[in-house]
Protein backbone atom coordinates (compact mmCIF):
# COMPACT_ATOMS: atom_id res chain seq x y z
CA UNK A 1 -102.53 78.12 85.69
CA UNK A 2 -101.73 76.87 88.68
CA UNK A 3 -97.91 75.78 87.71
CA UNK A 4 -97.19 79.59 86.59
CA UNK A 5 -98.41 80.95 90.14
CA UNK A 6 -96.24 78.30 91.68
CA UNK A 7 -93.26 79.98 89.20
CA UNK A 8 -94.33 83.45 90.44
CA UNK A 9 -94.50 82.58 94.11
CA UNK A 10 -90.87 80.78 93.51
CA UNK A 11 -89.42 84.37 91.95
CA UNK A 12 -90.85 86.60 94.81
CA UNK A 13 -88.44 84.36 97.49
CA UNK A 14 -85.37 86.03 96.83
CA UNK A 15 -83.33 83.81 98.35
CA UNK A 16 -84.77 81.02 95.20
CA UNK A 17 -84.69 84.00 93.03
CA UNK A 18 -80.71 84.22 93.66
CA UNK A 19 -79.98 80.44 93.53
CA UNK A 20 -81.96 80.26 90.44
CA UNK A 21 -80.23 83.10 88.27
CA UNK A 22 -76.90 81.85 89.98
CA UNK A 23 -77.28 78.31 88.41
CA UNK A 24 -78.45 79.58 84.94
CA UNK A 25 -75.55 82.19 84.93
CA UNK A 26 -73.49 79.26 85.74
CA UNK A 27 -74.82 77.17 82.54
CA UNK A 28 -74.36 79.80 80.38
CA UNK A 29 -71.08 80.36 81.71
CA UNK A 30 -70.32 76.55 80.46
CA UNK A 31 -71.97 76.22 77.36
CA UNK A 32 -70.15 79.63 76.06
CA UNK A 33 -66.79 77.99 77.40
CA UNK A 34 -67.66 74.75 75.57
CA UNK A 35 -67.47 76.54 72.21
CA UNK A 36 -63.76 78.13 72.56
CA UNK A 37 -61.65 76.15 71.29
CA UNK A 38 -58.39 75.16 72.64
CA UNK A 39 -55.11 77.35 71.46
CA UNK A 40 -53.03 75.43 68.85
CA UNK A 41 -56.13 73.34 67.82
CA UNK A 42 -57.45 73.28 63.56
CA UNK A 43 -61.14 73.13 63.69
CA UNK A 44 -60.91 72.35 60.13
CA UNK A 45 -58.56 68.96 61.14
CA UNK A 46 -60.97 68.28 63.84
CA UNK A 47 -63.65 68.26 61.43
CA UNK A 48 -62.23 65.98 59.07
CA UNK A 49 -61.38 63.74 62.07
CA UNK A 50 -64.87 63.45 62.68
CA UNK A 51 -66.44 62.79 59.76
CA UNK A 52 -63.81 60.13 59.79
CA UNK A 53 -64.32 58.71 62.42
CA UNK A 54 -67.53 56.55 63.51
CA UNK A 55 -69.83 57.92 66.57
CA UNK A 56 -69.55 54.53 67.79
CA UNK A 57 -65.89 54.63 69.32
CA UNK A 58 -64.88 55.56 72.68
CA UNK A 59 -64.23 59.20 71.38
CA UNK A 60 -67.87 59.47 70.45
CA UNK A 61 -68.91 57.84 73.85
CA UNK A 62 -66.67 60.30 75.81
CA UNK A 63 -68.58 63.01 73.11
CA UNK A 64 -71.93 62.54 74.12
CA UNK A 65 -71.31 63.22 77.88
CA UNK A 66 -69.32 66.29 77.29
CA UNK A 67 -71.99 67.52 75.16
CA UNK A 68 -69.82 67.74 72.32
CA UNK A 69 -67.25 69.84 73.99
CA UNK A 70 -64.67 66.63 73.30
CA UNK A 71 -65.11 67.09 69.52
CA UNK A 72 -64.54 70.90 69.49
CA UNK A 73 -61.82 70.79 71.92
CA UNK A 74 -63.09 72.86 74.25
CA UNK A 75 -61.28 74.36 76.92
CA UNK A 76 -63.77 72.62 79.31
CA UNK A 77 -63.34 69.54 78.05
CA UNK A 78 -59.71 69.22 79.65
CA UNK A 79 -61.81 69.08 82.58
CA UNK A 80 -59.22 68.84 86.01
CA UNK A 81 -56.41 67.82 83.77
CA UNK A 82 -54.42 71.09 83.45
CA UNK A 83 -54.74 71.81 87.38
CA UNK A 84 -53.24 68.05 87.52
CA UNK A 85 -50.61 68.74 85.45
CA UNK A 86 -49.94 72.33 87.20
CA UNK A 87 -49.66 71.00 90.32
CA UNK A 88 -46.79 68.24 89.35
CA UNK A 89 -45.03 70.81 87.79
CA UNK A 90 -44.88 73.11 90.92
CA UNK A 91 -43.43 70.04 92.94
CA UNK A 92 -40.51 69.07 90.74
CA UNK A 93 -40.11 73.23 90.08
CA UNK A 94 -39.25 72.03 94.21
CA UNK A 95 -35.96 69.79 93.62
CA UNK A 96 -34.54 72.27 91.05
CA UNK A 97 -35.61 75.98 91.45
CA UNK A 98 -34.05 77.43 94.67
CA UNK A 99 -37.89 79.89 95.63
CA UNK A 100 -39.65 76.74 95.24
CA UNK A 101 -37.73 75.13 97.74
CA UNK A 102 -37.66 77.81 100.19
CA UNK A 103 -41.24 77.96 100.14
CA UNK A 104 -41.76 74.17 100.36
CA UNK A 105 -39.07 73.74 103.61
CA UNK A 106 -39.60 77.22 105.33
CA UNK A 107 -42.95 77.79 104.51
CA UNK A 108 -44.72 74.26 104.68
CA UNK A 109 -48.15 74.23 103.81
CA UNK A 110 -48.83 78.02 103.66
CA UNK A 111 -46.26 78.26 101.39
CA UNK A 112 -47.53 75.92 98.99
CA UNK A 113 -50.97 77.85 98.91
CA UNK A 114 -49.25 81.06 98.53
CA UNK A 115 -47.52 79.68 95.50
CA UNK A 116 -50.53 78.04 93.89
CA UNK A 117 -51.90 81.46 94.14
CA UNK A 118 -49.63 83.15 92.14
């Protein structure tokens, strides 16, 4: 009894109230994300991979701590990859494409942000 007036006390602080709702929102943002799978991608070829495939390998390793988002081919189980990749890009779009390297030389830094904004 005393637990669920500890919860009540907890959801009258709204400050704890807005943390709280913030964090779940944020979990439910990632486990819907972890079930769309990547464009391109077969889920009936993944599913013959699997099955396979042992759970003992370093795909099934890097499985469990994704939560299976690895074996779906989630989008959020590129993780930081595609901002990696995006980012490379943009620098050799420098040597070649004439905007890119007006913004780089002229611009400096704030140019750079302004174009990862875009």
């Amino acid at each position: 009894m005393k637990f669920i007036q500890t919860l009540k006390n907890i959801w009258k602080i709204k400050e704890l109230r807005d943390r709280i709702l913030y964090t779940l929102g944020l979990l439910m943002v990632f486990r819907l994300g972890s079930f769309i799978v990547l464009p391109g991608v077969v889920p009936s070829a993944l599913e013959a991979n699997q099955a396979a495939q042992g759970a003992n390998d370093l795909l099934g390793l890097i499985n469990i701590f994704t939560g299976g988002a690895f074996n779906n081919a989630s989008i959020f189980a590129l993780g930081i990859m595609p901002y990696i990749t995006a980012s490379i890009i943009v620098q050799l779009m420098g040597f070649a494409v004439p905007y890119f390297q007006r913004l780089q030389q002229h611009e400096g830094e704030s140019g750079r942000k302004r174009n990862s904004i875009r």
